[in-house]
PDB file of N, CA and C in Angstrom:
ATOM      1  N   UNK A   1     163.962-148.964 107.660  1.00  0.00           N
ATOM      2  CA  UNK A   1     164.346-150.328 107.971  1.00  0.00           C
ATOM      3  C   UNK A   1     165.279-150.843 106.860  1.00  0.00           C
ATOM      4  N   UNK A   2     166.795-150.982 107.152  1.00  0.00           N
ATOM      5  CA  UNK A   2     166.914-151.563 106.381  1.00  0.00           C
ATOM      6  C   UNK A   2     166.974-153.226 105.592  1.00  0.00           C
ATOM      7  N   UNK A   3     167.400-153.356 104.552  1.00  0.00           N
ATOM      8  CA  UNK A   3     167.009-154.333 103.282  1.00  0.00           C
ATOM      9  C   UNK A   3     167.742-155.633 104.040  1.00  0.00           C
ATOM     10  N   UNK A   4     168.631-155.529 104.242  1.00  0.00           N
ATOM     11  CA  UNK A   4     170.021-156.676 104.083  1.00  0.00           C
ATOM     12  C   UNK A   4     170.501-156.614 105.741  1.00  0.00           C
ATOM     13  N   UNK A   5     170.548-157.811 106.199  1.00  0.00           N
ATOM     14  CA  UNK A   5     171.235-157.741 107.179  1.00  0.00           C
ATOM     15  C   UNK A   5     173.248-158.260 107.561  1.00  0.00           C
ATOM     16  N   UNK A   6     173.496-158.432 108.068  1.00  0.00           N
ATOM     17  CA  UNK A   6     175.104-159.051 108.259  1.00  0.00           C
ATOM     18  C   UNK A   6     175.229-160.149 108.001  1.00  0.00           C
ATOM     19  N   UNK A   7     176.095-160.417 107.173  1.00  0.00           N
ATOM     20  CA  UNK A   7     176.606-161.788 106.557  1.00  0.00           C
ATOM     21  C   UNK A   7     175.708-161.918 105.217  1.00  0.00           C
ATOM     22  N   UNK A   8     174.737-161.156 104.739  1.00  0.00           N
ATOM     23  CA  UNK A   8     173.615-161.192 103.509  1.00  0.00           C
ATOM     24  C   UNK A   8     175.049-161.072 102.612  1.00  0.00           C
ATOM     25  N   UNK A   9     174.500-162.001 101.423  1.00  0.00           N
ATOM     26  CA  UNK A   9     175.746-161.801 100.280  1.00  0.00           C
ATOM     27  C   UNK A   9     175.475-161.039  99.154  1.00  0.00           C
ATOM     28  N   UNK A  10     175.700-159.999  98.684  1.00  0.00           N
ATOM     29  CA  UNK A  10     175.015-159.273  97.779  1.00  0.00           C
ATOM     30  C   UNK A  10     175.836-158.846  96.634  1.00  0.00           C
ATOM     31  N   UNK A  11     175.076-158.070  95.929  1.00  0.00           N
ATOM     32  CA  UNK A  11     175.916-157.716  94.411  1.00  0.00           C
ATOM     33  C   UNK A  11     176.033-156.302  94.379  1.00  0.00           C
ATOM     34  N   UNK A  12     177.006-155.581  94.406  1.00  0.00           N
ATOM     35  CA  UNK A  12     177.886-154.424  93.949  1.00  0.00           C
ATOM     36  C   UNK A  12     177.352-153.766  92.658  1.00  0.00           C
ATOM     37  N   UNK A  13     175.904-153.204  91.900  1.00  0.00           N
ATOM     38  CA  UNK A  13     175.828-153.775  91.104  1.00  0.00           C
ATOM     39  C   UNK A  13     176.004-152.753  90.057  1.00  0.00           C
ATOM     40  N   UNK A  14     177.505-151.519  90.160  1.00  0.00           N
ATOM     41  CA  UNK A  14     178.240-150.831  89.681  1.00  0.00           C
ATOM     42  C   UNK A  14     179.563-151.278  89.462  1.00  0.00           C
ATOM     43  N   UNK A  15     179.542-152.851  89.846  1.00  0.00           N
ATOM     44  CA  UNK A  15     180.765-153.136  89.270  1.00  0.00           C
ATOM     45  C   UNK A  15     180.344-154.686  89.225  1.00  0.00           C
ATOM     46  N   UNK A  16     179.381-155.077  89.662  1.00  0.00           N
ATOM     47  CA  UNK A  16     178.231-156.477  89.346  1.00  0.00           C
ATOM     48  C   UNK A  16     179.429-157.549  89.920  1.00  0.00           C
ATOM     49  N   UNK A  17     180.244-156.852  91.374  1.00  0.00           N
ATOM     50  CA  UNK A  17     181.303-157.750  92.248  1.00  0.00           C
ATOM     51  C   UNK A  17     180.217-158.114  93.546  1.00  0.00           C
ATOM     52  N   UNK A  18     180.790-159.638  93.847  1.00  0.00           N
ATOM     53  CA  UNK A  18     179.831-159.869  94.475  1.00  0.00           C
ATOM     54  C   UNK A  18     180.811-159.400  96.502  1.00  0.00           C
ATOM     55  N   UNK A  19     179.799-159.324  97.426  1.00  0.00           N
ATOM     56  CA  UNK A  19     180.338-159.344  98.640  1.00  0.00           C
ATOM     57  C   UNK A  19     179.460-159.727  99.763  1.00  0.00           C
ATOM     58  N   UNK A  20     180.352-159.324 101.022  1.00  0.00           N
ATOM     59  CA  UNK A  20     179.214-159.940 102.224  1.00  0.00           C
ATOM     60  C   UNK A  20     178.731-158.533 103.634  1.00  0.00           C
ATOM     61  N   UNK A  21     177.639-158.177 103.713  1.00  0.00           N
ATOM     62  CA  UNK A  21     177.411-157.295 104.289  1.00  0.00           C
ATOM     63  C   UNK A  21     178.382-157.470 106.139  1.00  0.00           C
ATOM     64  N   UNK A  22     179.210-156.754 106.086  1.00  0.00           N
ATOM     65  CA  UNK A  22     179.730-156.657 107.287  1.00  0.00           C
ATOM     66  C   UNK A  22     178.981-155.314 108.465  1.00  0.00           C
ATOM     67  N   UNK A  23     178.488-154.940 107.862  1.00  0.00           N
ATOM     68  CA  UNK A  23     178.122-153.720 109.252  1.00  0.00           C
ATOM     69  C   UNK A  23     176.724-153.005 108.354  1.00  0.00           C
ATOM     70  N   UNK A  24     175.884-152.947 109.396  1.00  0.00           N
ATOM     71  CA  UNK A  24     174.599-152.043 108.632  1.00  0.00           C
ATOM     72  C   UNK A  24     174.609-150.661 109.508  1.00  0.00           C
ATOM     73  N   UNK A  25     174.645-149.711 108.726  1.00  0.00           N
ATOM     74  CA  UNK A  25     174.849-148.731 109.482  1.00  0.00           C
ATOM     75  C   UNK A  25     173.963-147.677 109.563  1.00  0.00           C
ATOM     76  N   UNK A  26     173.856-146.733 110.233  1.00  0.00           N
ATOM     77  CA  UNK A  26     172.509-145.638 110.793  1.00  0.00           C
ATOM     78  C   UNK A  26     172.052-145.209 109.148  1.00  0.00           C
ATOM     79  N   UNK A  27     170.776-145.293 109.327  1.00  0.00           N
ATOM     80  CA  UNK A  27     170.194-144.404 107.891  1.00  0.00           C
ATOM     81  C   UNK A  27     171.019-142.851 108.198  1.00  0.00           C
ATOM     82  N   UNK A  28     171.287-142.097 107.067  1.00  0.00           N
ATOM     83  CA  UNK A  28     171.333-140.923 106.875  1.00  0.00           C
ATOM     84  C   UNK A  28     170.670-140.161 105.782  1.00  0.00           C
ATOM     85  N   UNK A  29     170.038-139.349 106.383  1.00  0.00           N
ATOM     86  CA  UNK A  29     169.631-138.386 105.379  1.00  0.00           C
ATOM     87  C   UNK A  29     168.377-139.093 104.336  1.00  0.00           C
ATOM     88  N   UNK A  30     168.008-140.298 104.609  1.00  0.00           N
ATOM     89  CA  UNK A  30     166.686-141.306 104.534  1.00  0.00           C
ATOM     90  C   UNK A  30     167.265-142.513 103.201  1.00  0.00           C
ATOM     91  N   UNK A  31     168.962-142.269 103.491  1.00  0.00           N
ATOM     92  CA  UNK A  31     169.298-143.287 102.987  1.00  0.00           C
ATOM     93  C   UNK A  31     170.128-144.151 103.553  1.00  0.00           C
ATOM     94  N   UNK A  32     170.280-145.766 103.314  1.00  0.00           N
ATOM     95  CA  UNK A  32     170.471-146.648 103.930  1.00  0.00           C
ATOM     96  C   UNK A  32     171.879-147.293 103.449  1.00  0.00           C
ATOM     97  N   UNK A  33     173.041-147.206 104.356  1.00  0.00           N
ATOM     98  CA  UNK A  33     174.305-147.512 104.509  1.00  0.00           C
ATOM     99  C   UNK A  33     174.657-148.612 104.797  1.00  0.00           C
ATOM    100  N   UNK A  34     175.689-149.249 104.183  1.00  0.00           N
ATOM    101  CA  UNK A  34     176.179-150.476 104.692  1.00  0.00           C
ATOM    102  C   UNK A  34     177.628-150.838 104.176  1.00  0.00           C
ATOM    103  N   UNK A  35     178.646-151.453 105.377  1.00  0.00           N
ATOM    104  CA  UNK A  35     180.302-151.610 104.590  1.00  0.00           C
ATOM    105  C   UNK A  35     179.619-153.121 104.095  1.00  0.00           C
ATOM    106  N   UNK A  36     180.255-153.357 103.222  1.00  0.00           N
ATOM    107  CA  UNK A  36     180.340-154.092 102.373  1.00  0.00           C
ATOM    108  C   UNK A  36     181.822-154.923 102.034  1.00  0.00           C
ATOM    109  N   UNK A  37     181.841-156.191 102.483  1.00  0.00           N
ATOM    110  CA  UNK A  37     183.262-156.702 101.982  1.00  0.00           C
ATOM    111  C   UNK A  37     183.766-157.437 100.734  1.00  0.00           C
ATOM    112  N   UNK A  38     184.445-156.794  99.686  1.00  0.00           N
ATOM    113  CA  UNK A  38     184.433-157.305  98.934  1.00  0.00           C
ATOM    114  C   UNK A  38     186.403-156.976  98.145  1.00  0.00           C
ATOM    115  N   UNK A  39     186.574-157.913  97.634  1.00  0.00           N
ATOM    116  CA  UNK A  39     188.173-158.343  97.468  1.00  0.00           C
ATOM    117  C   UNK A  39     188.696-158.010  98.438  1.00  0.00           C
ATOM    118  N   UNK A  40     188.369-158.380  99.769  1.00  0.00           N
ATOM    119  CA  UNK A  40     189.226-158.381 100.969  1.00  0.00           C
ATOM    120  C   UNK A  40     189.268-156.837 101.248  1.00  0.00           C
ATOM    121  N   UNK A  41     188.539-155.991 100.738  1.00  0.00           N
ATOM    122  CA  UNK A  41     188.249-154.955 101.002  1.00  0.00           C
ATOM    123  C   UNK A  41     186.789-153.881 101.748  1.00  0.00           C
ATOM    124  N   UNK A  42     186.706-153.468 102.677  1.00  0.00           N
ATOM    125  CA  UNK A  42     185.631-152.648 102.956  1.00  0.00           C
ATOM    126  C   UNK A  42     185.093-151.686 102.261  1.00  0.00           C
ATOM    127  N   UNK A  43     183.985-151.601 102.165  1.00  0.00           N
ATOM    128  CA  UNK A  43     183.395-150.578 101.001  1.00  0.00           C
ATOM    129  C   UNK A  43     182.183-150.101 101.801  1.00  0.00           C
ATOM    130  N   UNK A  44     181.742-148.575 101.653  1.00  0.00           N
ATOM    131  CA  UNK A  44     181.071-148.093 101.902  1.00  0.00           C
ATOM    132  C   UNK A  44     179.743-148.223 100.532  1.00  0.00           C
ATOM    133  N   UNK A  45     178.730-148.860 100.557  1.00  0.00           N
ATOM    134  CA  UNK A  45     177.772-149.087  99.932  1.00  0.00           C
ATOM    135  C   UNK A  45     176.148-148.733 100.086  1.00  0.00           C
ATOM    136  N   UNK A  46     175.707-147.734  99.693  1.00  0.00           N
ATOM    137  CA  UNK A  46     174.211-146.973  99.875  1.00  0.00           C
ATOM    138  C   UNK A  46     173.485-148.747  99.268  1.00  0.00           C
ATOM    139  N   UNK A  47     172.209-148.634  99.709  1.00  0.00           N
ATOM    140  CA  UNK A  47     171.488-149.719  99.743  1.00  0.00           C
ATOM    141  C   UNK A  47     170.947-149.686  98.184  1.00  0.00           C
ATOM    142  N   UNK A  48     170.511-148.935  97.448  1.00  0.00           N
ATOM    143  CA  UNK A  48     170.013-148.959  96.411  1.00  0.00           C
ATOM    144  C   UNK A  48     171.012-149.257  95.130  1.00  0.00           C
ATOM    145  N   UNK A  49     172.623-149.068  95.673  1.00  0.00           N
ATOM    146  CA  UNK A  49     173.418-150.002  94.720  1.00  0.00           C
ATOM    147  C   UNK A  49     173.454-151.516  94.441  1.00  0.00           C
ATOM    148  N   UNK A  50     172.370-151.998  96.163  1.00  0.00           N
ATOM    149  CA  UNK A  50     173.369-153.490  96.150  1.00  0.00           C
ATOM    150  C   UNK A  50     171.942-154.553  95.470  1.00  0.00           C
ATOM    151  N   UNK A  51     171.759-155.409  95.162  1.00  0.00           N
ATOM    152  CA  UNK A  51     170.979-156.346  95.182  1.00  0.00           C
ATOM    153  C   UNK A  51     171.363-157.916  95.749  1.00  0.00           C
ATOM    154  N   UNK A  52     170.516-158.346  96.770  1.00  0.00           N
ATOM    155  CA  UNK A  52     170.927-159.648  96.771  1.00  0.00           C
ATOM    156  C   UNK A  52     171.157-160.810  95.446  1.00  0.00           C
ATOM    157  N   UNK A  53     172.247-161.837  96.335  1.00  0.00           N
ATOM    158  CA  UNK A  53     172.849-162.507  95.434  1.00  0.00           C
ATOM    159  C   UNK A  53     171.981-163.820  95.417  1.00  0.00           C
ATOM    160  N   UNK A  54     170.990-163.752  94.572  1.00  0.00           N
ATOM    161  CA  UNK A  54     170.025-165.048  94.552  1.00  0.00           C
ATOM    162  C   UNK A  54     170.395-165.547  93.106  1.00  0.00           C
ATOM    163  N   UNK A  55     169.527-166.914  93.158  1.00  0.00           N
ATOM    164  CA  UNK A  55     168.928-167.274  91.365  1.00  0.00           C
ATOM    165  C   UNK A  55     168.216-167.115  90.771  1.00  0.00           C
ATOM    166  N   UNK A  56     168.648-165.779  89.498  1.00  0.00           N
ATOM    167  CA  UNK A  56     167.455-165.244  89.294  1.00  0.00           C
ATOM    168  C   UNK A  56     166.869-166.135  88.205  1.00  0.00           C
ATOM    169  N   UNK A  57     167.059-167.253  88.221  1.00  0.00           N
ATOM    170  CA  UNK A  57     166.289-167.595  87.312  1.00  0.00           C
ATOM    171  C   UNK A  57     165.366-168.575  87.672  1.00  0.00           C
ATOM    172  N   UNK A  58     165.042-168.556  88.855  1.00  0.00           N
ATOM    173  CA  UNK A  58     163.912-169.067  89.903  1.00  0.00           C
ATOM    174  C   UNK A  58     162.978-168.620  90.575  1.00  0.00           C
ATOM    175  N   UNK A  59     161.848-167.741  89.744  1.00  0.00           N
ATOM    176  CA  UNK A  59     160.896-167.200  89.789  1.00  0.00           C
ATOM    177  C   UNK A  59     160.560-166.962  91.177  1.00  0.00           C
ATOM    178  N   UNK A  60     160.580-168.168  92.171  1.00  0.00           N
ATOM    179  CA  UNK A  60     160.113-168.184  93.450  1.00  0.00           C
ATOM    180  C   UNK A  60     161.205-167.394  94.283  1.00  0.00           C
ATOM    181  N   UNK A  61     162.219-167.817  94.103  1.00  0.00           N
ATOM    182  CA  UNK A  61     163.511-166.977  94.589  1.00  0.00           C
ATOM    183  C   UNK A  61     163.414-165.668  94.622  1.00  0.00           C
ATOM    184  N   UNK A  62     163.064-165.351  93.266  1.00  0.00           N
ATOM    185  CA  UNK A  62     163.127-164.108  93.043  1.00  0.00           C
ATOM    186  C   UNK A  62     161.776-163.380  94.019  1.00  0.00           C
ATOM    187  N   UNK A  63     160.517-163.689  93.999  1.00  0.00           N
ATOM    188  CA  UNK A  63     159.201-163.421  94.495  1.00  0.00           C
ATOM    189  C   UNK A  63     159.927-163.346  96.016  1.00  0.00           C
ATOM    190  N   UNK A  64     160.455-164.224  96.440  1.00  0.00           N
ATOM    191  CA  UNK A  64     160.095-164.318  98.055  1.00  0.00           C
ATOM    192  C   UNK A  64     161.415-163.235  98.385  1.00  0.00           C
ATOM    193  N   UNK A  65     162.199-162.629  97.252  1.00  0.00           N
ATOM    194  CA  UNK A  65     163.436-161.778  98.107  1.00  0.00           C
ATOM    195  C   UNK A  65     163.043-160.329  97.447  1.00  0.00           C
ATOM    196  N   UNK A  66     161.539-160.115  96.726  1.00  0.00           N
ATOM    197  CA  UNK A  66     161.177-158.833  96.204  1.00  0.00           C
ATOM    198  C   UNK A  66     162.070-158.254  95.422  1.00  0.00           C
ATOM    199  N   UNK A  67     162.414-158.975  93.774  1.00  0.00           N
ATOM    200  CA  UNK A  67     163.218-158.977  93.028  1.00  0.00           C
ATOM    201  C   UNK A  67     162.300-159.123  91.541  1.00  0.00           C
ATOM    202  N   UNK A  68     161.906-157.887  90.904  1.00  0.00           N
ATOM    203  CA  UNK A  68     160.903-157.859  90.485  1.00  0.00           C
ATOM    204  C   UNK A  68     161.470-157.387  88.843  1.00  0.00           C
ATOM    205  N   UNK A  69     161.726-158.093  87.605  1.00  0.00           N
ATOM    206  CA  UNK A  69     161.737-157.090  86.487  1.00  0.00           C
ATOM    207  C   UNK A  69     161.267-155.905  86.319  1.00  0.00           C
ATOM    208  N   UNK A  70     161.596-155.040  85.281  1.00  0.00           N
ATOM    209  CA  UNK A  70     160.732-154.185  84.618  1.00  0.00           C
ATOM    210  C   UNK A  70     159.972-154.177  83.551  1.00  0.00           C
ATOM    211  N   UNK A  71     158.731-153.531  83.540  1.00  0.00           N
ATOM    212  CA  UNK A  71     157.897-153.678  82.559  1.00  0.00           C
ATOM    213  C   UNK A  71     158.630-154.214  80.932  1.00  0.00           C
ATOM    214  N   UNK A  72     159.748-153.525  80.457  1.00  0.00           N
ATOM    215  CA  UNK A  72     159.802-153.676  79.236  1.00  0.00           C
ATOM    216  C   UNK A  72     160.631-155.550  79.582  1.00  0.00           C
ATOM    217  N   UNK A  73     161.046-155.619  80.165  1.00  0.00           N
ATOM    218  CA  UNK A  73     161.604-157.004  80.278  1.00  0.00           C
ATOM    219  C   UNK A  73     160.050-158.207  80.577  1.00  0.00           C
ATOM    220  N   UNK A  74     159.145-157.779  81.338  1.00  0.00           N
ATOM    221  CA  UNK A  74     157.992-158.637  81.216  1.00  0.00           C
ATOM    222  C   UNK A  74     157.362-158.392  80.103  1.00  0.00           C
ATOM    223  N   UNK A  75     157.326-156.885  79.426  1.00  0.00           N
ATOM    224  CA  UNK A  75     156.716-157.163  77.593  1.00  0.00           C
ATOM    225  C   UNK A  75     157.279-158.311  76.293  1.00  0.00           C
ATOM    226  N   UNK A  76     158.716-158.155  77.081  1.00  0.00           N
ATOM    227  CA  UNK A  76     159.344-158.787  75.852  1.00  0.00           C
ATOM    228  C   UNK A  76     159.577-160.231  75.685  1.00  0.00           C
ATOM    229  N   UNK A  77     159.224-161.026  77.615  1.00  0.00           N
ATOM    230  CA  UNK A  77     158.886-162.312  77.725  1.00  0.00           C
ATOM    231  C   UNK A  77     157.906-162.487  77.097  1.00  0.00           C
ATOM    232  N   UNK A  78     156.758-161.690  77.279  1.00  0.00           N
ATOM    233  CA  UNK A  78     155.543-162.244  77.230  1.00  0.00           C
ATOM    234  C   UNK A  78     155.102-162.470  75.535  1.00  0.00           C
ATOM    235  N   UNK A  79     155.470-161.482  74.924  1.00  0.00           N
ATOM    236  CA  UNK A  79     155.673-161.125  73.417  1.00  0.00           C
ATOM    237  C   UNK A  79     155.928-162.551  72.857  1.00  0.00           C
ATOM    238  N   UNK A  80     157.349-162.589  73.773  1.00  0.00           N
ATOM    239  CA  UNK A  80     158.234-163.928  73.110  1.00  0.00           C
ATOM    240  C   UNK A  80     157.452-165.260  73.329  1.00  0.00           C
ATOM    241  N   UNK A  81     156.674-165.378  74.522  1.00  0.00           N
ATOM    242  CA  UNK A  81     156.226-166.639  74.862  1.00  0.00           C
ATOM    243  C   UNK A  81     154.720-166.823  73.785  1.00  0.00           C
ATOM    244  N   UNK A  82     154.058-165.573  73.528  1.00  0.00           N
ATOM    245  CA  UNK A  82     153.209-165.615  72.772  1.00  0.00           C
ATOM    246  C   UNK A  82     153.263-166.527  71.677  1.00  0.00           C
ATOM    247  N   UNK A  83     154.461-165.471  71.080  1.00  0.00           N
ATOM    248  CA  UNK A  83     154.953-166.008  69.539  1.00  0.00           C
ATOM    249  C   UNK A  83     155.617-166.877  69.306  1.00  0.00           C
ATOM    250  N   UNK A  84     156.078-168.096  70.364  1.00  0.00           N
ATOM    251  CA  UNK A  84     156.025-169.386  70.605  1.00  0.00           C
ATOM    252  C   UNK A  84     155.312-170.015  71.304  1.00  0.00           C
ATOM    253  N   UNK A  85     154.165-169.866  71.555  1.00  0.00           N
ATOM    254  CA  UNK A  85     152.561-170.648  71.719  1.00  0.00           C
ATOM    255  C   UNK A  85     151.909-170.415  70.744  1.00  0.00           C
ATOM    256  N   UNK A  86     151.733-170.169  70.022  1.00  0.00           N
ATOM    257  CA  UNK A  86     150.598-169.902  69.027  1.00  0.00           C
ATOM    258  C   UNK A  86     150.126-170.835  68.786  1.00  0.00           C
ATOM    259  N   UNK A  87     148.481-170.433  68.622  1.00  0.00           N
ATOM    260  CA  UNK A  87     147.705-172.450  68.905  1.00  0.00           C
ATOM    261  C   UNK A  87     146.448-172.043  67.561  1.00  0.00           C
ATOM    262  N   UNK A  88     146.120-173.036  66.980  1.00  0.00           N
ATOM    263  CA  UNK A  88     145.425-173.197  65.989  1.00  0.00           C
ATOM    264  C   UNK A  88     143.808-172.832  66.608  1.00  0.00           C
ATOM    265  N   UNK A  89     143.779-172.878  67.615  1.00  0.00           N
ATOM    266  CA  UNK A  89     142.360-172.698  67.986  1.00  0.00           C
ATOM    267  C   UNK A  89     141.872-171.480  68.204  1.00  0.00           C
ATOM    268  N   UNK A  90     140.908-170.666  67.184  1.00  0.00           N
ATOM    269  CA  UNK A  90     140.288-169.471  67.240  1.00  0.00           C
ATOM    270  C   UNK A  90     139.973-169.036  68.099  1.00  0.00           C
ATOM    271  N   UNK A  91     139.231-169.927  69.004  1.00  0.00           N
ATOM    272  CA  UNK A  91     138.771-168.821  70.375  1.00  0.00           C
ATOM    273  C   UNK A  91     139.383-168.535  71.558  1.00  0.00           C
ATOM    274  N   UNK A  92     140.179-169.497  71.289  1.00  0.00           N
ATOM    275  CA  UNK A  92     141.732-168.612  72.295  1.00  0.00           C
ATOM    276  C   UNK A  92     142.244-167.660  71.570  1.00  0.00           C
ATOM    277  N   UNK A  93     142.272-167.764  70.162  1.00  0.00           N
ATOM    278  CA  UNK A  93     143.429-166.500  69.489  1.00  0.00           C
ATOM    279  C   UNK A  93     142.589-165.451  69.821  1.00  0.00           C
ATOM    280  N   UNK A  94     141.545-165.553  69.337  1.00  0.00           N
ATOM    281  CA  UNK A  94     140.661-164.081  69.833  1.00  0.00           C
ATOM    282  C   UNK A  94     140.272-163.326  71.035  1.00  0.00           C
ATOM    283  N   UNK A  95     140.193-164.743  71.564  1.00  0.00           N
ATOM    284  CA  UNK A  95     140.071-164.114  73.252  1.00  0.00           C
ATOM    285  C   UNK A  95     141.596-163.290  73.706  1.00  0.00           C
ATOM    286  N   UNK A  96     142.598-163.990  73.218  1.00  0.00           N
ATOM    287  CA  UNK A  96     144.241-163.142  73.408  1.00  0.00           C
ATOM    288  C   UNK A  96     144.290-162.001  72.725  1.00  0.00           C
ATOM    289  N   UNK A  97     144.086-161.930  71.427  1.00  0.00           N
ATOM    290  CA  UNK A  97     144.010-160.877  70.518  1.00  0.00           C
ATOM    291  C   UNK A  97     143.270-159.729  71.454  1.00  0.00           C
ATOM    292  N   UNK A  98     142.370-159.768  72.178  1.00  0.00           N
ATOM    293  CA  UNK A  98     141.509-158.236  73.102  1.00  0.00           C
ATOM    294  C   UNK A  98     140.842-157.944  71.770  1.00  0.00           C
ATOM    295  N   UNK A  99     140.361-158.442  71.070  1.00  0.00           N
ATOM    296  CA  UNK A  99     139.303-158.126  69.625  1.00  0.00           C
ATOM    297  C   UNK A  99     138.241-157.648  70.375  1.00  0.00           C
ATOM    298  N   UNK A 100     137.150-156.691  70.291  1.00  0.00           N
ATOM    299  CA  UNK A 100     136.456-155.752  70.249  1.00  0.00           C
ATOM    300  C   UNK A 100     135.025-156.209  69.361  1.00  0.00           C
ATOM    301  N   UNK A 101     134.705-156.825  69.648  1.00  0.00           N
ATOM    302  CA  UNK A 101     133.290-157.067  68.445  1.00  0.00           C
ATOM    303  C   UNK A 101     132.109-155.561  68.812  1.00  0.00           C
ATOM    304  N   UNK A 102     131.966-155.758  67.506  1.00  0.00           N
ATOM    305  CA  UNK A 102     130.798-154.403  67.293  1.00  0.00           C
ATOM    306  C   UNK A 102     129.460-155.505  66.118  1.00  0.00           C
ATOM    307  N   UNK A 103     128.305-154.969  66.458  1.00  0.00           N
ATOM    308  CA  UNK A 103     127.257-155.901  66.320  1.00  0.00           C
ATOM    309  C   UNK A 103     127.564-155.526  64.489  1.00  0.00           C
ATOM    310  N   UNK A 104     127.965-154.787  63.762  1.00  0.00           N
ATOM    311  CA  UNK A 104     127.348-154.115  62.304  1.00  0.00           C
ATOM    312  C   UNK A 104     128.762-155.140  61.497  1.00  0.00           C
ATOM    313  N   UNK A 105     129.491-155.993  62.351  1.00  0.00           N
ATOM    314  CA  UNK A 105     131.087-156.742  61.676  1.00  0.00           C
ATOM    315  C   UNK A 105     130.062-158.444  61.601  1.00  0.00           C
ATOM    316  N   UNK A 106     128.668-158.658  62.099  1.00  0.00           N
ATOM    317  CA  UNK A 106     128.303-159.913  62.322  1.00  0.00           C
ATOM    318  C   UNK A 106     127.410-159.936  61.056  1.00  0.00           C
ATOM    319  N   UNK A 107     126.975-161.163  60.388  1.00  0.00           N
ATOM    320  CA  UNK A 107     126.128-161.230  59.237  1.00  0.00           C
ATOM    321  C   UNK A 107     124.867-162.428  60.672  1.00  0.00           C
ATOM    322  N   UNK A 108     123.636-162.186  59.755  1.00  0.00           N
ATOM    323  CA  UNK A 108     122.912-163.062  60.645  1.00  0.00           C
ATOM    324  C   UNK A 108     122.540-164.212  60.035  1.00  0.00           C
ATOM    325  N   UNK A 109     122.685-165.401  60.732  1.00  0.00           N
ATOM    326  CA  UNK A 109     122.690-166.797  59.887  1.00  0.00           C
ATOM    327  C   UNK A 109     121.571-167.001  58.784  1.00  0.00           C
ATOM    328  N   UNK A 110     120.588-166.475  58.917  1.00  0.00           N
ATOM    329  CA  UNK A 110     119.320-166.488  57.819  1.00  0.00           C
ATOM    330  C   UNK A 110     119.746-166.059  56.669  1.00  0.00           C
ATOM    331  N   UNK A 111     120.273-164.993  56.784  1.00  0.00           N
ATOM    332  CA  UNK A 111     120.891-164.517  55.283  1.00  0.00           C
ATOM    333  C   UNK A 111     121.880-165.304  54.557  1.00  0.00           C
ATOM    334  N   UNK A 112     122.410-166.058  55.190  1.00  0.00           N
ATOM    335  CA  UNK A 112     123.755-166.760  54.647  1.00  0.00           C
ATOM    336  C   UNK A 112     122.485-168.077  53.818  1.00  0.00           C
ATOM    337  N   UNK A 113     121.231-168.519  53.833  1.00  0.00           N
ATOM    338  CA  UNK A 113     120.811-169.324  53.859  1.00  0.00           C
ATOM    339  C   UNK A 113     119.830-168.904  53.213  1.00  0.00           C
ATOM    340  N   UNK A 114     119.340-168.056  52.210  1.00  0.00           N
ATOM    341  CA  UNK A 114     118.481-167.666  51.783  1.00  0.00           C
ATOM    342  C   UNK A 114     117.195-167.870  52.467  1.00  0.00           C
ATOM    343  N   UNK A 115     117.106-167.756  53.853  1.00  0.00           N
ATOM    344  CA  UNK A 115     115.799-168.020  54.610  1.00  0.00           C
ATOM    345  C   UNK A 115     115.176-166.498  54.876  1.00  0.00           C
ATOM    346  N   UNK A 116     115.439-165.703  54.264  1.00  0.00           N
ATOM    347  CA  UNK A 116     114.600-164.334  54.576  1.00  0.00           C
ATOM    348  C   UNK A 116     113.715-164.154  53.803  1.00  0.00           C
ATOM    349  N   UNK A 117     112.606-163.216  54.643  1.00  0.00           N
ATOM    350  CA  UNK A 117     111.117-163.207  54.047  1.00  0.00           C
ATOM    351  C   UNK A 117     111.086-161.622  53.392  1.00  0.00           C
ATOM    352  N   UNK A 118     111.043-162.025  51.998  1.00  0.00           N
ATOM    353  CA  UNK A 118     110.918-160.683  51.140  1.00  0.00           C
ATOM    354  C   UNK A 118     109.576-160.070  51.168  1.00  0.00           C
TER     355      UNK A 118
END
């Protein structure tokens, strides 16, 4: 099935020129064809070159036309958004941090208080 139908405006994105799908044509060989018009020119364009021409900087846009980053581009938001949130409050930092408690890292409040029975 293919992606894009006629008149879809899409991006070239080996030469990142934008155009307008004029003809969708028979899969071959289990890949998906389409002319493509762009500088007043027809272009023969396999489907996995083109991406639609949305705003990608509208999360929803992007979601509803299955326009998805890659991992290292969602590490390096997320990194970034971290290390401009950073919040004074411990039990969020720790709960973010994925810290690991092991029972032998805890002291038990009696001892801190000289309340133990020798």
């Amino acid at each position: 099935m293919s992606h894009f139908i006629v008149g879809d405006i899409v991006i070239y994105i080996n030469s990142n020129e934008k155009g307008v799908i004029t003809e969708v044509c028979p899969p071959a060989r289990g890949r998906q064809l389409y002319k493509v018009s762009i500088d007043n020119s027809i272009r023969n364009c396999l489907e996995s070159n083109l991406i639609a021409d949305i705003d990608l900087s509208d999360p929803f846009k992007r979601l509803e036309q299955g326009v998805f980053g890659n991992y290292l581009d969602f590490s390096r938001l997320n990194t970034s958004f971290k290390i401009k949130n950073t919040s004074n409050n411990t039990i969020s930092t720790l709960k973010a941090s994925n810290t690991i408690f092991k029972a032998f890292q805890f002291k038990h409040s009696s001892y801190d208080h000289g309340l133990t029975d020798y």
